[in-house]
C-alpha atoms as a PDB file:
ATOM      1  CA  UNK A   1      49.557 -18.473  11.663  1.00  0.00           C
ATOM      2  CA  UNK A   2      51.686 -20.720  13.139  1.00  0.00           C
ATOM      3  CA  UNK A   3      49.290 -23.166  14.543  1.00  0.00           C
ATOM      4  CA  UNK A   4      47.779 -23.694  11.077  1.00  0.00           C
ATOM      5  CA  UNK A   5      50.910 -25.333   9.836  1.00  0.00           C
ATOM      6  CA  UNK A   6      50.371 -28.035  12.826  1.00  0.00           C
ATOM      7  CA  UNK A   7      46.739 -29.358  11.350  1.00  0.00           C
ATOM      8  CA  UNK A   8      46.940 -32.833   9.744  1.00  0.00           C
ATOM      9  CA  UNK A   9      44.893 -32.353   6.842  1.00  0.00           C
ATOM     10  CA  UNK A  10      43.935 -35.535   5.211  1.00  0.00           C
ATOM     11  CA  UNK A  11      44.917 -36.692   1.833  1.00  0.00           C
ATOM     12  CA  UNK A  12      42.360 -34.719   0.590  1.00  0.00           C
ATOM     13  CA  UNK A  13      43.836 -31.557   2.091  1.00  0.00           C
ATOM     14  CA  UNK A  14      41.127 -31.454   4.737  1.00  0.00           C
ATOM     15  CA  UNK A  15      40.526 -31.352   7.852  1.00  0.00           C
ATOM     16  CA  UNK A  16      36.752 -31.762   9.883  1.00  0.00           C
ATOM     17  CA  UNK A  17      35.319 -28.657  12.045  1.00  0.00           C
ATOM     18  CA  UNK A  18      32.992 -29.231  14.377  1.00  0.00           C
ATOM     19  CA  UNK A  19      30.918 -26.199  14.783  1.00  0.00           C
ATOM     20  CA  UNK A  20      29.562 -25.480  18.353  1.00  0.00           C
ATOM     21  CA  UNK A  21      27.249 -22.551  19.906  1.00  0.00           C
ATOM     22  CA  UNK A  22      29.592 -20.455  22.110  1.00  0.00           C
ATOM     23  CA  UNK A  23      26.761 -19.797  24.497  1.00  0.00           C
ATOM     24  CA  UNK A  24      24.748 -22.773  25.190  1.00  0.00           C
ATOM     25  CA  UNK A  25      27.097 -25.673  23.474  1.00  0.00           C
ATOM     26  CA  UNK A  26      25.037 -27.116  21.330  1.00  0.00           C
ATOM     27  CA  UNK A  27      26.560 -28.753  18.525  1.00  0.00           C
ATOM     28  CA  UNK A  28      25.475 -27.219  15.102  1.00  0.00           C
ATOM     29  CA  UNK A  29      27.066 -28.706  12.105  1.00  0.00           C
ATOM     30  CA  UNK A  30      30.202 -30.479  10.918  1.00  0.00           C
ATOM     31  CA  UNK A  31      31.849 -29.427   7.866  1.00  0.00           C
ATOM     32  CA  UNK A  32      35.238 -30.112   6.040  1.00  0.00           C
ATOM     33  CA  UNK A  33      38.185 -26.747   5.830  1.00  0.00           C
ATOM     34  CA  UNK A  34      40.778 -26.515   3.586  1.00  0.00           C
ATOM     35  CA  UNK A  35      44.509 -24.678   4.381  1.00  0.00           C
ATOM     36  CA  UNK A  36      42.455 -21.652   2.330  1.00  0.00           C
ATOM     37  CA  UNK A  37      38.992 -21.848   3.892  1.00  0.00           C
ATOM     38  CA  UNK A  38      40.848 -21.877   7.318  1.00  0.00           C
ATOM     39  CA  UNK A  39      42.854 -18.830   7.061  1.00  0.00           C
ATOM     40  CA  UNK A  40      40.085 -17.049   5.190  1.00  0.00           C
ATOM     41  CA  UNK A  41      37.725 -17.737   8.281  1.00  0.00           C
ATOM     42  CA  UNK A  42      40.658 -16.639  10.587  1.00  0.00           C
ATOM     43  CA  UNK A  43      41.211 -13.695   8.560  1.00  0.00           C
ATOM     44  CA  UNK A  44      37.419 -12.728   8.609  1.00  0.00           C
ATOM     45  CA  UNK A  45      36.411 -13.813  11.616  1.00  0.00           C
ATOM     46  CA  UNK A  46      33.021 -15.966  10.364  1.00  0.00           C
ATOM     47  CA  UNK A  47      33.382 -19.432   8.946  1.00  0.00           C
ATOM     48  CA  UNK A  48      34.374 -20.503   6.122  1.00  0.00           C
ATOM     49  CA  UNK A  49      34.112 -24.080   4.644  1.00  0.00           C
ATOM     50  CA  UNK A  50      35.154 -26.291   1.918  1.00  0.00           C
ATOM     51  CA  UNK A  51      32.564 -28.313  -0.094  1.00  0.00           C
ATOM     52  CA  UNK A  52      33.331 -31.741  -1.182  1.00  0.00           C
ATOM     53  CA  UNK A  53      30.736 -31.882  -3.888  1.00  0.00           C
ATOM     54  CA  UNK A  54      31.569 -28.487  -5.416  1.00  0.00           C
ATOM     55  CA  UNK A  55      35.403 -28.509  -4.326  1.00  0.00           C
ATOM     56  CA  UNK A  56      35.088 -25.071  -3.965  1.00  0.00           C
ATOM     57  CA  UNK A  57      35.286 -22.141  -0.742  1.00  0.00           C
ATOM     58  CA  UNK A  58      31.857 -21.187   1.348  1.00  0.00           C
ATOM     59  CA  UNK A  59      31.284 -18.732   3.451  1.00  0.00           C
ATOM     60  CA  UNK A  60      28.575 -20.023   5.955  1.00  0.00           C
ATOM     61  CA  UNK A  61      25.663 -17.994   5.412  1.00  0.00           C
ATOM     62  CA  UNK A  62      26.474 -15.993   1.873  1.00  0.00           C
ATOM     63  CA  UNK A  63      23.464 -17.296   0.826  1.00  0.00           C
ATOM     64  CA  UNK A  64      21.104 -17.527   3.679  1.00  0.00           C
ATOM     65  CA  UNK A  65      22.677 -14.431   5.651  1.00  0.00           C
ATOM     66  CA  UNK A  66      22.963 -16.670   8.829  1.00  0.00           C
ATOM     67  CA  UNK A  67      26.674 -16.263   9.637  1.00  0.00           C
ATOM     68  CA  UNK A  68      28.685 -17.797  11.895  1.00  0.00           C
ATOM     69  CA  UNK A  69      31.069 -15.311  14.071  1.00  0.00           C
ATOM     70  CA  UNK A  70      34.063 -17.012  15.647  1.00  0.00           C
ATOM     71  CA  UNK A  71      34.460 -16.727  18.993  1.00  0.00           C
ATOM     72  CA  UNK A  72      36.647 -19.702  20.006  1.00  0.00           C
ATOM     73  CA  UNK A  73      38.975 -22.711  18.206  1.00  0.00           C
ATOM     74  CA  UNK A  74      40.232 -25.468  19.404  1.00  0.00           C
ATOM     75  CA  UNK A  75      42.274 -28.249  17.899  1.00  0.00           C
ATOM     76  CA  UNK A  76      41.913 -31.798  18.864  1.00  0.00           C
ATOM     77  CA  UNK A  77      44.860 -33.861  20.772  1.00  0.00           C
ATOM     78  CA  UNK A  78      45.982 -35.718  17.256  1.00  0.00           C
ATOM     79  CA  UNK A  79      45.741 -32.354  15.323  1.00  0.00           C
ATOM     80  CA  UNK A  80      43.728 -33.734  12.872  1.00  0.00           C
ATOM     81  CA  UNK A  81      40.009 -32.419  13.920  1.00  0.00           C
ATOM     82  CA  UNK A  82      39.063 -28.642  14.894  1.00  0.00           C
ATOM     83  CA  UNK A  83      36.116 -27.513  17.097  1.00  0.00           C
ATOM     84  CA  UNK A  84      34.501 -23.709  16.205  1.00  0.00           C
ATOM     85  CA  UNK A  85      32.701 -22.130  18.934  1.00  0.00           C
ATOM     86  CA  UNK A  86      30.168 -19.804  16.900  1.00  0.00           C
ATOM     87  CA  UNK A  87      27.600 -16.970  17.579  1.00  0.00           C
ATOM     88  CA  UNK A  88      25.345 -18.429  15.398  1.00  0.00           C
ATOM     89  CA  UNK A  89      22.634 -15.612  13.549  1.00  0.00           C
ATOM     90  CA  UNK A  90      19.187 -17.583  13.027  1.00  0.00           C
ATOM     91  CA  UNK A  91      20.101 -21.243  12.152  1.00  0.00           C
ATOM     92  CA  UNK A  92      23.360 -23.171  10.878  1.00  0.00           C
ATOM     93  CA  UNK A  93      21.132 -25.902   8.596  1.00  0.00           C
ATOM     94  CA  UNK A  94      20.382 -25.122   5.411  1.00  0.00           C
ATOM     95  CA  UNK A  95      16.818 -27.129   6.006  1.00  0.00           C
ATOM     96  CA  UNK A  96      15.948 -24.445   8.482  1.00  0.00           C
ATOM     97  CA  UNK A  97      16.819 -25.849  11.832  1.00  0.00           C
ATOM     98  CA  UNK A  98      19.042 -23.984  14.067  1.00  0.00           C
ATOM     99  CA  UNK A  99      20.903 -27.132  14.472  1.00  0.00           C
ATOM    100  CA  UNK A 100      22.049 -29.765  11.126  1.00  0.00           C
ATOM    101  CA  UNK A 101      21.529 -32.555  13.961  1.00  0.00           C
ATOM    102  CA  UNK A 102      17.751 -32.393  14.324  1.00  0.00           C
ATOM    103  CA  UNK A 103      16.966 -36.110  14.253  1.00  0.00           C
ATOM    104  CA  UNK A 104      17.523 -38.362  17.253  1.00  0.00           C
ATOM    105  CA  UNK A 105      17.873 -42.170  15.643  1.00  0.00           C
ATOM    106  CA  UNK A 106      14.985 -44.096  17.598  1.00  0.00           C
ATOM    107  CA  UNK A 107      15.370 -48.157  16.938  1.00  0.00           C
ATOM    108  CA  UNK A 108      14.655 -48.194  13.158  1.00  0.00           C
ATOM    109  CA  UNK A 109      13.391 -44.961  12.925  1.00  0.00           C
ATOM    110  CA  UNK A 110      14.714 -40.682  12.532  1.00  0.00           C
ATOM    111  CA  UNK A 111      12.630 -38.946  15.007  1.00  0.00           C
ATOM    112  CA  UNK A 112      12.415 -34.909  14.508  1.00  0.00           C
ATOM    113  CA  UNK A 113      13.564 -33.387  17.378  1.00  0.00           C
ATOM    114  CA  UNK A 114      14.774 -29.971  16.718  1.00  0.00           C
ATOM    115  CA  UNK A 115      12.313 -26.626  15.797  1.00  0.00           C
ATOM    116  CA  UNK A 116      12.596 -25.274  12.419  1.00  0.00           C
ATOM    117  CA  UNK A 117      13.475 -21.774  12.948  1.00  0.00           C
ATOM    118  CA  UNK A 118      13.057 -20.363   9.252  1.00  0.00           C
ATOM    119  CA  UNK A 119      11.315 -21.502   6.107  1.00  0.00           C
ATOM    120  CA  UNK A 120      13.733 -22.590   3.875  1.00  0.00           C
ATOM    121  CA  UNK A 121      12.283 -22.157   0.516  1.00  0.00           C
ATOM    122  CA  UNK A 122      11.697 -18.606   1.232  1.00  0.00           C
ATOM    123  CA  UNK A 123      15.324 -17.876   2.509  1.00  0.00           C
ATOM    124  CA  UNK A 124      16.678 -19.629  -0.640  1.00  0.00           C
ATOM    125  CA  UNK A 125      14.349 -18.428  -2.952  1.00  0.00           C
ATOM    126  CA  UNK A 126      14.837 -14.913  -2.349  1.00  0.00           C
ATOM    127  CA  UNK A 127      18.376 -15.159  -2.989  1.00  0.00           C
ATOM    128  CA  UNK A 128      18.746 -17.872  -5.795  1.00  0.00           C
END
């Protein structure tokens, strides 16, 4: 893929991806991609990550089942940022909110604003 060779990954090799439901635009996550996690979600056509902590590949949703299915990807004007638009199934947080930006900061204070969708313990559980 041509494009691909225009991304300005960091030092790191990495690049952000903002992740963003196709239908209703709300924003879902933000996560870090590698060269490799970015082809691989190209080549699949659901996301695929790279985790700092583990400096390893991820496929959103091996573990929970809640994929994310590419339907759009844009770059930003510097070519150092990409934006995902995602048919999200069930929930992109791993805490079980649909969304990983369920707290509006109020003053001094992290106000829960979003619905948790699934129980997380259960989803994890199950498959750990």
């Amino acid at each position: 893929m041509e494009w691909v060779d225009k991304i300005k990954f960091d030092s790191n090799g990495l690049v952000p991806a903002i992740i963003q439901d196709y239908r209703n635009g709300e924003v879902l996550m933000l996560a870090y991609m590698s060269r490799e996690s970015v082809l691989k979600s190209l080549s699949s056509g659901i996301t695929c990550f790279f985790s700092r902590s583990r400096q390893s590949l991820w496929v959103k949703g091996e573990s929970s089942g809640h994929v994310q299915t590419i339907r759009e990807i844009y770059i930003d004007c510097d070519r150092d940022a990409l934006l995902f638009k995602v048919d999200q199934a069930v929930a992109a947080c791993h805490t079980g909110y649909r969304s990983c930006f369920y707290r509006r900061i109020e003053g001094e204070e992290l106000k829960t604003v979003g619905i948790k969708v699934f129980d997380e313990e259960a989803v994890y559980k199950q498959k750990g």
